[in-house]
PDB file of N, CA and C in Angstrom:
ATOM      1  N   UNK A   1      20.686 -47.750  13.828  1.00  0.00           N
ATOM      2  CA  UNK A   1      20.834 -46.864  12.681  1.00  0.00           C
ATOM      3  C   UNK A   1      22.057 -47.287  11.868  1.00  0.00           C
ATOM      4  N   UNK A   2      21.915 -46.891  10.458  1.00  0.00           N
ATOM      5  CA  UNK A   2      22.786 -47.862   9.760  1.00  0.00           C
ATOM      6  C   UNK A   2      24.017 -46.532   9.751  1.00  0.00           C
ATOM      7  N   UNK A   3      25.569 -47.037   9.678  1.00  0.00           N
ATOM      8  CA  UNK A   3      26.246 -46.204   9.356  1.00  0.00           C
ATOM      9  C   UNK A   3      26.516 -45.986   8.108  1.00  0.00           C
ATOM     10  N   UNK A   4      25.837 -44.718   7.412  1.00  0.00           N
ATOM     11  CA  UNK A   4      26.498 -44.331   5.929  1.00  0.00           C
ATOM     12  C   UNK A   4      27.765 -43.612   5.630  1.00  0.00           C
ATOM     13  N   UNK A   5      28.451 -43.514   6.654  1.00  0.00           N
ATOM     14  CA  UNK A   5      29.333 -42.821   6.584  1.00  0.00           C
ATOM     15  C   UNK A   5      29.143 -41.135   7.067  1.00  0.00           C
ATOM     16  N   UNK A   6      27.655 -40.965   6.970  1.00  0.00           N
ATOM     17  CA  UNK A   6      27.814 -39.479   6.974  1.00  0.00           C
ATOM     18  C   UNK A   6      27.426 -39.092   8.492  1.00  0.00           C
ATOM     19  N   UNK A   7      27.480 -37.912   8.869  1.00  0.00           N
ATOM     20  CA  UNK A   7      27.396 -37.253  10.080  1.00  0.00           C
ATOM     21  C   UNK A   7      25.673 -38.220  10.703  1.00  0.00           C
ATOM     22  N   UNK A   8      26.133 -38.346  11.954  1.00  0.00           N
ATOM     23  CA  UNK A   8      25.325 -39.101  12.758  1.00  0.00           C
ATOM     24  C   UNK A   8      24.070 -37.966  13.546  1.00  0.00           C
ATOM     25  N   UNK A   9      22.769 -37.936  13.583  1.00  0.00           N
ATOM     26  CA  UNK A   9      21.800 -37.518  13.655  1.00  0.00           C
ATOM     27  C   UNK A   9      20.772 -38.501  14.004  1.00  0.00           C
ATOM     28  N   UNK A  10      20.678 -38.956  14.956  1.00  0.00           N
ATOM     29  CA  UNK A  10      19.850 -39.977  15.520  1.00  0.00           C
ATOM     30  C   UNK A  10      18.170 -39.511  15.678  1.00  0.00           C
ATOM     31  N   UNK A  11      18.087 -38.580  16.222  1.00  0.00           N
ATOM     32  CA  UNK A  11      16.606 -38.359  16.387  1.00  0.00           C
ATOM     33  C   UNK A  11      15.761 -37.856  15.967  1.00  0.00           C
ATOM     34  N   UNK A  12      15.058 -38.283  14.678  1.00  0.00           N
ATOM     35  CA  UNK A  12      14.105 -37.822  13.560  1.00  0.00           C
ATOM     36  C   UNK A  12      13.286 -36.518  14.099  1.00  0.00           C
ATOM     37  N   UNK A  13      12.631 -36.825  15.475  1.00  0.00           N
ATOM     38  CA  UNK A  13      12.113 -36.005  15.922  1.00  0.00           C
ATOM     39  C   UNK A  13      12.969 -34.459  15.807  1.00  0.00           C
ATOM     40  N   UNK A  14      13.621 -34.016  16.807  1.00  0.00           N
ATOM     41  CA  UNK A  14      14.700 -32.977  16.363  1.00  0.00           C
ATOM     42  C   UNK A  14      14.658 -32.683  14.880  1.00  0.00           C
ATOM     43  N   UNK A  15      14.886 -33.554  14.067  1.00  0.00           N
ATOM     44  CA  UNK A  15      15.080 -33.268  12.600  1.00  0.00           C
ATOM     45  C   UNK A  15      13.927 -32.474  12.186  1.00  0.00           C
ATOM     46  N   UNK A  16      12.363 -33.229  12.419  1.00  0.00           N
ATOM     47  CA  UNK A  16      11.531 -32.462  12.130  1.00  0.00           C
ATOM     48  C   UNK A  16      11.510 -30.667  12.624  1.00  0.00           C
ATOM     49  N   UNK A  17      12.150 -30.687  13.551  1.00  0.00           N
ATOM     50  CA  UNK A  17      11.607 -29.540  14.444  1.00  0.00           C
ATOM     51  C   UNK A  17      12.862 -28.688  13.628  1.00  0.00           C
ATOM     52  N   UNK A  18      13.650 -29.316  13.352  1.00  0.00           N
ATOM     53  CA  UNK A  18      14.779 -28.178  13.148  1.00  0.00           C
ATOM     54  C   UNK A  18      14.019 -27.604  11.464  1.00  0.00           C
ATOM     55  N   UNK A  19      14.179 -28.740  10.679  1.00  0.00           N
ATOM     56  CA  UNK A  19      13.059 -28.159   9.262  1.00  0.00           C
ATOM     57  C   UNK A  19      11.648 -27.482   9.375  1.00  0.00           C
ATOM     58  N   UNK A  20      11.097 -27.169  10.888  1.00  0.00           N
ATOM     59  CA  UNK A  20       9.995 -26.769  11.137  1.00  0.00           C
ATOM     60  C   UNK A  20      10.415 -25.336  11.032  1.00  0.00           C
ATOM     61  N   UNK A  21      11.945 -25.007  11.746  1.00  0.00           N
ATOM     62  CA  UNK A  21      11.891 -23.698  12.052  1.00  0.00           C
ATOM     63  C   UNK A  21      12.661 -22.684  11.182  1.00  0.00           C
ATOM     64  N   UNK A  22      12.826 -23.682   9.876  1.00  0.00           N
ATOM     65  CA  UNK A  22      13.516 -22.844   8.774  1.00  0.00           C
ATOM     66  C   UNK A  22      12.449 -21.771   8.053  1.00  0.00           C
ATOM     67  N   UNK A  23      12.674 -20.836   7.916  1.00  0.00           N
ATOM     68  CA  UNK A  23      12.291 -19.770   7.260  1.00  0.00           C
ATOM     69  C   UNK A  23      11.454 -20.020   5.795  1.00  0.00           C
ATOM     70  N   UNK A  24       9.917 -19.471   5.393  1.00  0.00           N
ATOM     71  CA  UNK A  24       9.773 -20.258   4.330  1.00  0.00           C
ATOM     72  C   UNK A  24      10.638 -19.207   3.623  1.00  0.00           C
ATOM     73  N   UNK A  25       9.687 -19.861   2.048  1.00  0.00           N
ATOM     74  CA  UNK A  25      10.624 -20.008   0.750  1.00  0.00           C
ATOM     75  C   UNK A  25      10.776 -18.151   0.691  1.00  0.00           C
ATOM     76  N   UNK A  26       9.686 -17.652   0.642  1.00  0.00           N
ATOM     77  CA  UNK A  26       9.204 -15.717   0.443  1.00  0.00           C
ATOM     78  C   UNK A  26      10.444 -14.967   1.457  1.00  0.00           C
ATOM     79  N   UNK A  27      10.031 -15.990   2.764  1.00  0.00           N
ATOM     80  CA  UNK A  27      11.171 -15.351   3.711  1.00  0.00           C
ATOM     81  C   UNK A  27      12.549 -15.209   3.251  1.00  0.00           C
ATOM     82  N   UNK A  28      12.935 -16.346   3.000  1.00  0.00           N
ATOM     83  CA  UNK A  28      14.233 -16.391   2.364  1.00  0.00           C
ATOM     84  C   UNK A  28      14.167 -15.649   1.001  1.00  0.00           C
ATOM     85  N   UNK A  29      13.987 -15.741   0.323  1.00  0.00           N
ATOM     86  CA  UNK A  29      13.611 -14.606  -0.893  1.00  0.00           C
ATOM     87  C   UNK A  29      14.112 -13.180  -0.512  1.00  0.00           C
ATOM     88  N   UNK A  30      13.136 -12.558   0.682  1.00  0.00           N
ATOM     89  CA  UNK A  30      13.456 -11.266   1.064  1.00  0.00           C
ATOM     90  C   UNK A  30      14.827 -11.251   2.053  1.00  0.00           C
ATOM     91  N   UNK A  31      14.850 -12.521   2.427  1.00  0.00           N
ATOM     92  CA  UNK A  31      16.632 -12.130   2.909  1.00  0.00           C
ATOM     93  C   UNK A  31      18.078 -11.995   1.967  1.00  0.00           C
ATOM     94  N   UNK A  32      17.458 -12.851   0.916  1.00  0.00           N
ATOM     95  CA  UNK A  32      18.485 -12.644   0.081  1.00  0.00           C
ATOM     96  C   UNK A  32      18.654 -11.518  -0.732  1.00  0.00           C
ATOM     97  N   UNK A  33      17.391 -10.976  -1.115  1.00  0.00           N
ATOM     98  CA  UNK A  33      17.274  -9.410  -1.260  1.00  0.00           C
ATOM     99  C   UNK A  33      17.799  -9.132  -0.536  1.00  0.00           C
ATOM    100  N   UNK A  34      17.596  -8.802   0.565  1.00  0.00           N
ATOM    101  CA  UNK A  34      18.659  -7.749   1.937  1.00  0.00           C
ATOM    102  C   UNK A  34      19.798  -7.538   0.992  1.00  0.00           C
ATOM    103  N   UNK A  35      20.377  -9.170   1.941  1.00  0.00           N
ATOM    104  CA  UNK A  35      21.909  -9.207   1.683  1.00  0.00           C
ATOM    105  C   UNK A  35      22.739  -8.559   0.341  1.00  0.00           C
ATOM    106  N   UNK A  36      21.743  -8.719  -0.640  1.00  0.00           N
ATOM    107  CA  UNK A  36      22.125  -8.209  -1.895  1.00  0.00           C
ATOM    108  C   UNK A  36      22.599  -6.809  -1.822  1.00  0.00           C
ATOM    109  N   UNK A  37      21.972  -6.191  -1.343  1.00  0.00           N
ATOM    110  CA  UNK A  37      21.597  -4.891  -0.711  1.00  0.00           C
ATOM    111  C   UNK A  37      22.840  -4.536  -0.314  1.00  0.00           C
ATOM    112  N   UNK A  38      23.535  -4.903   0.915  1.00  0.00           N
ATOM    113  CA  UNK A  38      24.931  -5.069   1.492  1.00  0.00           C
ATOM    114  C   UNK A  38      26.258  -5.181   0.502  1.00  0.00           C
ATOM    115  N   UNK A  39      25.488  -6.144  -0.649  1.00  0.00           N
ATOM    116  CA  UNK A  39      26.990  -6.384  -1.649  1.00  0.00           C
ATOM    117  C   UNK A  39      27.662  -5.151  -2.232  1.00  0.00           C
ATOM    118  N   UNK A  40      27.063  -4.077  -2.181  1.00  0.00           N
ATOM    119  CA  UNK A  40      27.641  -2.686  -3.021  1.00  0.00           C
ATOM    120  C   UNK A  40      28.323  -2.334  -2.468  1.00  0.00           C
ATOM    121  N   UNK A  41      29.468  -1.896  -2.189  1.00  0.00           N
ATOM    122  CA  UNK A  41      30.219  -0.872  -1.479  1.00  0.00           C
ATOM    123  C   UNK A  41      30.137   0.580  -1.650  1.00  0.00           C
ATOM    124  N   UNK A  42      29.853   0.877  -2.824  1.00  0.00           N
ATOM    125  CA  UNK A  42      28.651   2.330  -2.490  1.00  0.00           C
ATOM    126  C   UNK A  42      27.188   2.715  -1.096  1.00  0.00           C
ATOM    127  N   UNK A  43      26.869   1.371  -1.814  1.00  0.00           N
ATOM    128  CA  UNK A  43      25.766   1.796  -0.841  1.00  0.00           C
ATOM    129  C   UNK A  43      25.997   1.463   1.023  1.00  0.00           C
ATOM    130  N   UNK A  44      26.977   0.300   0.901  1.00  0.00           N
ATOM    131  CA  UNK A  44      27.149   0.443   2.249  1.00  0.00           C
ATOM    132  C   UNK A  44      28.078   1.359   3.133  1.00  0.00           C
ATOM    133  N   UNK A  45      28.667   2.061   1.875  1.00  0.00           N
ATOM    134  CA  UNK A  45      29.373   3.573   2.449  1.00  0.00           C
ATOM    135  C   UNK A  45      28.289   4.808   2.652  1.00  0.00           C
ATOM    136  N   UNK A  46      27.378   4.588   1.985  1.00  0.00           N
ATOM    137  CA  UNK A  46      25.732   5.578   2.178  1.00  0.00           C
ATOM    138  C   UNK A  46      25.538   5.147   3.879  1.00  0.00           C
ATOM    139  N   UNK A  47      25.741   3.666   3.760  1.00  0.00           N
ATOM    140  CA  UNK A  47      24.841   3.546   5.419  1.00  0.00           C
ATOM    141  C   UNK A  47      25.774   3.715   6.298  1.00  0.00           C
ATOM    142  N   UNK A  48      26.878   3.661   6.440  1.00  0.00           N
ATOM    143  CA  UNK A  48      27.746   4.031   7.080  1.00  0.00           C
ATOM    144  C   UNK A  48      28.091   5.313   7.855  1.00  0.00           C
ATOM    145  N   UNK A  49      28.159   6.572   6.564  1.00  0.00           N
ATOM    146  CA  UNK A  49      27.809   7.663   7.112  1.00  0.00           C
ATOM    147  C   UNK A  49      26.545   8.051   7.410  1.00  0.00           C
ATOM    148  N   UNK A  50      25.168   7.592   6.950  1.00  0.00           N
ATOM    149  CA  UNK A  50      24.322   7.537   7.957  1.00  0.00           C
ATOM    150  C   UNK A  50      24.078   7.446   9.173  1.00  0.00           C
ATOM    151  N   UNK A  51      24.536   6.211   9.367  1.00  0.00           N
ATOM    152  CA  UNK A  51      25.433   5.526  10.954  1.00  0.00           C
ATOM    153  C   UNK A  51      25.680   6.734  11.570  1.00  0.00           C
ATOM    154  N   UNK A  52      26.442   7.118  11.653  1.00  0.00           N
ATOM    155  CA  UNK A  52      27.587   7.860  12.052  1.00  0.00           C
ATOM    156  C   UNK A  52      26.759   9.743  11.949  1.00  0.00           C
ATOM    157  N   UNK A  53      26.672   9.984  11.114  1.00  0.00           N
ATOM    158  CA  UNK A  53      26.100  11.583  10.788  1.00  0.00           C
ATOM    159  C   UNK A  53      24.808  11.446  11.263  1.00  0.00           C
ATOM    160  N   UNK A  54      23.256  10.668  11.442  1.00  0.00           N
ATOM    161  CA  UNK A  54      22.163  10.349  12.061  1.00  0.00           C
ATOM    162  C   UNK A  54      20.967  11.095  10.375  1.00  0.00           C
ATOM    163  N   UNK A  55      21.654  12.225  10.352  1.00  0.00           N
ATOM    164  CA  UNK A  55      20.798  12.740   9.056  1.00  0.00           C
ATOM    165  C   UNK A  55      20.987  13.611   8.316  1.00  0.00           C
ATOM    166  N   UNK A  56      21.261  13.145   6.689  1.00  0.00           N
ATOM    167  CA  UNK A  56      22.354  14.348   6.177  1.00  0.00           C
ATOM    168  C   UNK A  56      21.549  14.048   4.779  1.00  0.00           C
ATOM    169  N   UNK A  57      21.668  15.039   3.979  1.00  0.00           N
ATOM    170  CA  UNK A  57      20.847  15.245   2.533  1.00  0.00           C
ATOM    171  C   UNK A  57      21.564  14.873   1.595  1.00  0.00           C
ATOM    172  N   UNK A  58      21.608  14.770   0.516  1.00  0.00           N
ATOM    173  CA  UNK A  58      22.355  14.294  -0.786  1.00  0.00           C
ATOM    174  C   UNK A  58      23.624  14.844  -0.925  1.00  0.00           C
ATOM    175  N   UNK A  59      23.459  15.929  -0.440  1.00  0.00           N
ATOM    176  CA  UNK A  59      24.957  16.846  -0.905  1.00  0.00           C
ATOM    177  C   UNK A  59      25.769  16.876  -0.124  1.00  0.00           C
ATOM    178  N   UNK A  60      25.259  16.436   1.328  1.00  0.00           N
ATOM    179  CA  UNK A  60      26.454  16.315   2.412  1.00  0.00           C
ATOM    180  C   UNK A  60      26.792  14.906   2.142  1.00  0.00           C
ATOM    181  N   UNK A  61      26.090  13.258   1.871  1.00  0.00           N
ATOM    182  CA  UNK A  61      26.346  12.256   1.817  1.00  0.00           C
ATOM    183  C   UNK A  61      27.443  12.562   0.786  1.00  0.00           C
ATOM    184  N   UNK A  62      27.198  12.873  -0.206  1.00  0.00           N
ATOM    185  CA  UNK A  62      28.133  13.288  -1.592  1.00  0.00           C
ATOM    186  C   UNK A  62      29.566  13.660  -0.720  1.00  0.00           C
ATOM    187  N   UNK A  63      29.693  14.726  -0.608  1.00  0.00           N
ATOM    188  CA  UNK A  63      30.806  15.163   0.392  1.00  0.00           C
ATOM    189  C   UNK A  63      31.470  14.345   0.712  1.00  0.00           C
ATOM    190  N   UNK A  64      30.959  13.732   1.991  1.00  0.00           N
ATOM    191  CA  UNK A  64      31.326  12.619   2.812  1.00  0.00           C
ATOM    192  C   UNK A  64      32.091  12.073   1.762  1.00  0.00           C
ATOM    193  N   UNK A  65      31.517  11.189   0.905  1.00  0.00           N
ATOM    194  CA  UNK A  65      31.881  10.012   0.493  1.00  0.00           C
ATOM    195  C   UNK A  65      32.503  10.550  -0.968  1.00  0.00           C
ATOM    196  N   UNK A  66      32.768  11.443  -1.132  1.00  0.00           N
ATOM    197  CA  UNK A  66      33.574  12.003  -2.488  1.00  0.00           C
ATOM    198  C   UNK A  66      32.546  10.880  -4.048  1.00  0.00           C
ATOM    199  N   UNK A  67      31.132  11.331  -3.631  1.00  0.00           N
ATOM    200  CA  UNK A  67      30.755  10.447  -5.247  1.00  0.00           C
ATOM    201  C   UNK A  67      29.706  11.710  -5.522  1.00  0.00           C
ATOM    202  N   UNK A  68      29.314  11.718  -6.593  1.00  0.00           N
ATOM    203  CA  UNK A  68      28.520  12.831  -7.131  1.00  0.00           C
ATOM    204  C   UNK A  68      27.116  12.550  -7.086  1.00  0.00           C
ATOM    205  N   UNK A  69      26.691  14.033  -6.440  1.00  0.00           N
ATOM    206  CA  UNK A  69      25.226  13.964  -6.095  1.00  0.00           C
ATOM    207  C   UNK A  69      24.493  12.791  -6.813  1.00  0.00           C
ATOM    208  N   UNK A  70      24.918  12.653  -8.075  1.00  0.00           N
ATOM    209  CA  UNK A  70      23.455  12.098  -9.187  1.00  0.00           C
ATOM    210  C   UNK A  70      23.998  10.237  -8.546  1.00  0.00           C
ATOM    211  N   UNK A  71      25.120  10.098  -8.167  1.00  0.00           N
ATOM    212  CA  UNK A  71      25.652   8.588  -7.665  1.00  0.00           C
ATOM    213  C   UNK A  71      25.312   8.384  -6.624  1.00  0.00           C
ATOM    214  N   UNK A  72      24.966   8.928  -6.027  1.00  0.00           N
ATOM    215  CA  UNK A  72      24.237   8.972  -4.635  1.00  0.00           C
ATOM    216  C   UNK A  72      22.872   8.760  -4.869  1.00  0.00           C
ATOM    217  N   UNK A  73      22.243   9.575  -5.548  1.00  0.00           N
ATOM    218  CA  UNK A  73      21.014   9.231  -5.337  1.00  0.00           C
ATOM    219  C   UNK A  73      20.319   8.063  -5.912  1.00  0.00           C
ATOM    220  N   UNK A  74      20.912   7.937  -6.891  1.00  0.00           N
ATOM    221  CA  UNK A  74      20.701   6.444  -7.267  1.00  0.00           C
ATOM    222  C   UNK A  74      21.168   5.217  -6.623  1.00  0.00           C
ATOM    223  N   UNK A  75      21.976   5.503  -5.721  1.00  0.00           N
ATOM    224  CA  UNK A  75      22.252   4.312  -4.692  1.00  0.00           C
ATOM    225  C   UNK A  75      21.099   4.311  -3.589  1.00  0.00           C
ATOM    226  N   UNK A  76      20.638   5.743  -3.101  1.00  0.00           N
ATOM    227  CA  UNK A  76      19.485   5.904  -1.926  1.00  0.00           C
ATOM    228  C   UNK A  76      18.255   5.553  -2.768  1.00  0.00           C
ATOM    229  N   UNK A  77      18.052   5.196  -3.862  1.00  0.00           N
ATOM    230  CA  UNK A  77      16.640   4.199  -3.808  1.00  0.00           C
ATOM    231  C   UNK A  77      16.153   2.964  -3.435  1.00  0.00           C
ATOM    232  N   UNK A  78      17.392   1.964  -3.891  1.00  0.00           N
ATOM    233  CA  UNK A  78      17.342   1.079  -3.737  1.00  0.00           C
ATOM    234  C   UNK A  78      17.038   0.652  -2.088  1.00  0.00           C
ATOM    235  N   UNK A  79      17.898   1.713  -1.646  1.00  0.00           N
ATOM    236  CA  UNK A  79      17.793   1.553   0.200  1.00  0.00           C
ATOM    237  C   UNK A  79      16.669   2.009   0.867  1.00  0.00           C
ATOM    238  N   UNK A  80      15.855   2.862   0.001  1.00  0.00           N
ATOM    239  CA  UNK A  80      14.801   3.758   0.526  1.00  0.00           C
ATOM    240  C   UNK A  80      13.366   2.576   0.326  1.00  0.00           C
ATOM    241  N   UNK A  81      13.617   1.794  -0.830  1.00  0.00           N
ATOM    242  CA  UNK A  81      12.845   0.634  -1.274  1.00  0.00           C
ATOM    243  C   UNK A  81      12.718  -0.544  -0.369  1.00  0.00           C
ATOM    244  N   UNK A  82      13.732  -0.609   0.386  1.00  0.00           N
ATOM    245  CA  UNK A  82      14.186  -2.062   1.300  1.00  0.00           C
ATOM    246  C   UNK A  82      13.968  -1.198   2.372  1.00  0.00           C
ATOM    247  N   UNK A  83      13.521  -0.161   3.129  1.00  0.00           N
ATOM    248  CA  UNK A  83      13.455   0.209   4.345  1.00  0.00           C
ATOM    249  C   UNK A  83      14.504   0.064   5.295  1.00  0.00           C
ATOM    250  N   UNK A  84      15.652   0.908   4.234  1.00  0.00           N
ATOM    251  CA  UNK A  84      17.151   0.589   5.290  1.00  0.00           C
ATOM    252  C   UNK A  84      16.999   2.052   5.466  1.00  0.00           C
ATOM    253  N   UNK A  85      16.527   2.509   4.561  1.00  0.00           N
ATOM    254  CA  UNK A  85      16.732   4.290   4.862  1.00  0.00           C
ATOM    255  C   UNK A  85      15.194   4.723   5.121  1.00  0.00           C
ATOM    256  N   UNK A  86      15.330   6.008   5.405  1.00  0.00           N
ATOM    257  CA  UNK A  86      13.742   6.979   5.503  1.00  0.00           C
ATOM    258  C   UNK A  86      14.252   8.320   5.008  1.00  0.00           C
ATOM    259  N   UNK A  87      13.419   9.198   4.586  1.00  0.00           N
ATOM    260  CA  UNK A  87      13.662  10.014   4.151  1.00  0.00           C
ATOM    261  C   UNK A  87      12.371  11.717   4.602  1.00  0.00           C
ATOM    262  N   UNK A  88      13.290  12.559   5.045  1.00  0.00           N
ATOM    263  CA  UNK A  88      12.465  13.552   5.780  1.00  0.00           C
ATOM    264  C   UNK A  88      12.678  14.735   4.667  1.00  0.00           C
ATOM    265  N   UNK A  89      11.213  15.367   4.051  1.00  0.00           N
ATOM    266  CA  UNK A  89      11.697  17.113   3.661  1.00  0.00           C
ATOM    267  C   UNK A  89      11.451  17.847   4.282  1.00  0.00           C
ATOM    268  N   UNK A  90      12.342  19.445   4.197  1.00  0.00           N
ATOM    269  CA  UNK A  90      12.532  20.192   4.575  1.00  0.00           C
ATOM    270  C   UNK A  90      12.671  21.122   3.831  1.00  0.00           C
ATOM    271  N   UNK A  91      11.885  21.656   3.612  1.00  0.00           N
ATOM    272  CA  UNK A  91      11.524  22.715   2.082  1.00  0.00           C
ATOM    273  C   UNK A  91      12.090  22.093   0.809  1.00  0.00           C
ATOM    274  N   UNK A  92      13.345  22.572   0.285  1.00  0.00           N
ATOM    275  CA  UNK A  92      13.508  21.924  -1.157  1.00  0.00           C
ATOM    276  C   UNK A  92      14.575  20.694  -0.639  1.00  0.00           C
ATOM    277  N   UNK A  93      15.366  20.455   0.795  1.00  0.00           N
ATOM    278  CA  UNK A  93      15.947  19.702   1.627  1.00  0.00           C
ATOM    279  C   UNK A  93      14.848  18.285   1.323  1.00  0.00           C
ATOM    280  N   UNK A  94      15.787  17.085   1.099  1.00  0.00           N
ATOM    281  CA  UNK A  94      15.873  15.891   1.800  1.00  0.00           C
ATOM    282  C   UNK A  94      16.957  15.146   2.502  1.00  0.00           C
ATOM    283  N   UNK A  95      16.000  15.442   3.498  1.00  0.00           N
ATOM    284  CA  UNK A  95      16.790  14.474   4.831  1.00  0.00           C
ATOM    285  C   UNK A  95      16.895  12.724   4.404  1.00  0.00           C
ATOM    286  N   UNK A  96      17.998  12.178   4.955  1.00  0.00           N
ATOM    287  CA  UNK A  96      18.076  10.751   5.032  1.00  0.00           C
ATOM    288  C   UNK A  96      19.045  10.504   6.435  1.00  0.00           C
ATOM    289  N   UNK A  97      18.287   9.252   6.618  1.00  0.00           N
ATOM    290  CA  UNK A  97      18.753   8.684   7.921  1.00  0.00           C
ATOM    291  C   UNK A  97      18.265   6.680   7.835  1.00  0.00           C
ATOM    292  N   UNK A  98      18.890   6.292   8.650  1.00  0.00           N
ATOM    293  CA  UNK A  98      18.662   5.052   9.138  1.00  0.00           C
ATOM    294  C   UNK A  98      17.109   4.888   8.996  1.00  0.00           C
ATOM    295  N   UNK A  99      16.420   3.782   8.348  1.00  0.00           N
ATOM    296  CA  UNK A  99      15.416   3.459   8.982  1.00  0.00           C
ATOM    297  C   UNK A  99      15.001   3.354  10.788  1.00  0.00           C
ATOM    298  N   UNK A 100      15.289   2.493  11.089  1.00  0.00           N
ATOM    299  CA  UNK A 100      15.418   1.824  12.300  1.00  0.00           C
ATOM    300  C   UNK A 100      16.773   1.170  13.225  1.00  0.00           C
ATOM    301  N   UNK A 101      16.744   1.381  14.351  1.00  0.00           N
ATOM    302  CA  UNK A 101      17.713   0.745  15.146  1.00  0.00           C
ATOM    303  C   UNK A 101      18.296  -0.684  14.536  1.00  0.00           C
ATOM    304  N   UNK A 102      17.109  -1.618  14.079  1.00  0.00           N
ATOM    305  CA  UNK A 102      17.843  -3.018  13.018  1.00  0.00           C
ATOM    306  C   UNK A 102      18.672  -2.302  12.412  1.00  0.00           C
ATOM    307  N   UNK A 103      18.632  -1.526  11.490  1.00  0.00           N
ATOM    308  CA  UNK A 103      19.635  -1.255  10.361  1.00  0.00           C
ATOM    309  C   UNK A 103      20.742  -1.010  11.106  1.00  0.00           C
ATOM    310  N   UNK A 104      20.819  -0.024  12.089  1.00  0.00           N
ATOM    311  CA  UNK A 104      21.945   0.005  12.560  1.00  0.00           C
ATOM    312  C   UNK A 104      23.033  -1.159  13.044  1.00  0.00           C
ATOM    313  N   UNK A 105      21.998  -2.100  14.069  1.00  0.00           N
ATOM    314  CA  UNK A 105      22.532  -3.058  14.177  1.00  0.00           C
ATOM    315  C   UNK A 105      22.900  -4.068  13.233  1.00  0.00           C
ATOM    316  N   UNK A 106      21.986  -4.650  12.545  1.00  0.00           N
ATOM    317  CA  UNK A 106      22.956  -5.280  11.364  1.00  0.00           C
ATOM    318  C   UNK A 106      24.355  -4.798  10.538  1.00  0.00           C
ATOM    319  N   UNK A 107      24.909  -3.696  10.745  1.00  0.00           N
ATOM    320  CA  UNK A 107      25.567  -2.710  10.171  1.00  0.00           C
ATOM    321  C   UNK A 107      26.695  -3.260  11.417  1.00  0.00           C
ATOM    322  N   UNK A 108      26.446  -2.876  12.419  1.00  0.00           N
ATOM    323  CA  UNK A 108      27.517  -2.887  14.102  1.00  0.00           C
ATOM    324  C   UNK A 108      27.612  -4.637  13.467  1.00  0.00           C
ATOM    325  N   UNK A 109      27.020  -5.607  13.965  1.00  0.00           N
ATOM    326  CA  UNK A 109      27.292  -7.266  13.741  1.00  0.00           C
ATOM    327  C   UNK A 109      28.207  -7.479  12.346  1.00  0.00           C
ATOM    328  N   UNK A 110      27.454  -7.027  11.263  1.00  0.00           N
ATOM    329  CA  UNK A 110      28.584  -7.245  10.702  1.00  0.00           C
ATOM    330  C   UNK A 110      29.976  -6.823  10.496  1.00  0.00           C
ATOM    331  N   UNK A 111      30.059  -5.337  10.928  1.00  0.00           N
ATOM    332  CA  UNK A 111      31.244  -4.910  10.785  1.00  0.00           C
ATOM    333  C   UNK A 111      32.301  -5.632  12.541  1.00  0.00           C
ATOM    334  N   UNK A 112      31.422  -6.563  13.665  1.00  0.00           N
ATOM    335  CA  UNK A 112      31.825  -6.951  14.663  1.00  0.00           C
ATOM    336  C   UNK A 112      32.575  -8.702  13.700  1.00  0.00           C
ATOM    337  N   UNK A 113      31.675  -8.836  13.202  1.00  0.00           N
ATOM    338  CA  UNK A 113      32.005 -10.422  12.309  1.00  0.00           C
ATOM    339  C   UNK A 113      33.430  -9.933  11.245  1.00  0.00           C
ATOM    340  N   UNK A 114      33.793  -9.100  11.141  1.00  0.00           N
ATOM    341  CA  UNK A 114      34.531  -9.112   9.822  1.00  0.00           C
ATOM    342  C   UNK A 114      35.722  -8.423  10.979  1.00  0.00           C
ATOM    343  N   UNK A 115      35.719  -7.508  11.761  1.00  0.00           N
ATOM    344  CA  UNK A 115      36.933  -8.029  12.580  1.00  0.00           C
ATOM    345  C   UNK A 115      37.557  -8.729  13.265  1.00  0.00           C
ATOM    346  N   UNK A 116      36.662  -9.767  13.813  1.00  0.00           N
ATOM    347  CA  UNK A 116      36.934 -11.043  14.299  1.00  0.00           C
ATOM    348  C   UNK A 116      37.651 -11.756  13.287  1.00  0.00           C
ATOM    349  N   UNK A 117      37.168 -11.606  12.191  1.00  0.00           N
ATOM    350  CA  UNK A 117      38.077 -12.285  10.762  1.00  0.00           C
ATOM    351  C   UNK A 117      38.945 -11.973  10.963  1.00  0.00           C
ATOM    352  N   UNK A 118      39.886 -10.925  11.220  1.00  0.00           N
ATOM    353  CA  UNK A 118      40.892 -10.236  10.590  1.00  0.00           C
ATOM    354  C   UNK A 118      41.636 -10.088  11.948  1.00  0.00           C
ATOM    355  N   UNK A 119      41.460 -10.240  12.617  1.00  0.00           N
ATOM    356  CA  UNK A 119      41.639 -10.463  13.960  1.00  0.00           C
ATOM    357  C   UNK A 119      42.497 -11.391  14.895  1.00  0.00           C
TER     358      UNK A 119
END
């Protein structure tokens, strides 16, 4: 193998397999959606006390997080759209909570990755 200077990778085979197991193009698409998702600091203060409270309505999230009902709820669509949140009624009550245990965990990993940073 000729040396180009660049990082050494000898076995084509491997190579194939590793480009076999990349994610297609749609996949990646909807991950980068996610992540997008994450970039707000509104909304990841929504999932946070989610986290933490399990299921609380507009006016207690509001509370919590000192932003006004109508800022809130326009942050819980976007999340309700991506299946980070679910949403339960209860007469004129809506409930919100975590989708699923993922959400939570992606939530725990990253906030485990960003103290290791700082750390």
């Amino acid at each position: 193998m000729k040396d180009d200077g660049c990082c050494r990778f000898d076995d084509a085979h491997n190579m194939r397999e590793l480009v076999k197991m990349m994610p297609s193009e749609s996949e990646l698409f909807d991950l980068s959606d996610l992540f997008k998702l994450f970039g707000d600091s509104s909304r990841l203060k929504i999932l946070f006390v989610l986290k933490e409270g399990k299921e609380l309505c507009v006016r207690h999230i509001s509370e919590c997080l000192g932003m006004s009902m109508s800022a809130v709820s326009h942050q819980l669509k976007p999340l309700r759209d991506a299946k980070l949140i679910k949403s339960r009624r209860e007469g004129k009550e809506i409930y919100y909570s975590l989708d699923d245990e993922h959400v939570d965990e992606l939530i725990t990993i990253a906030s485990i990755h960003i103290s290791e940073l700082e750390g």
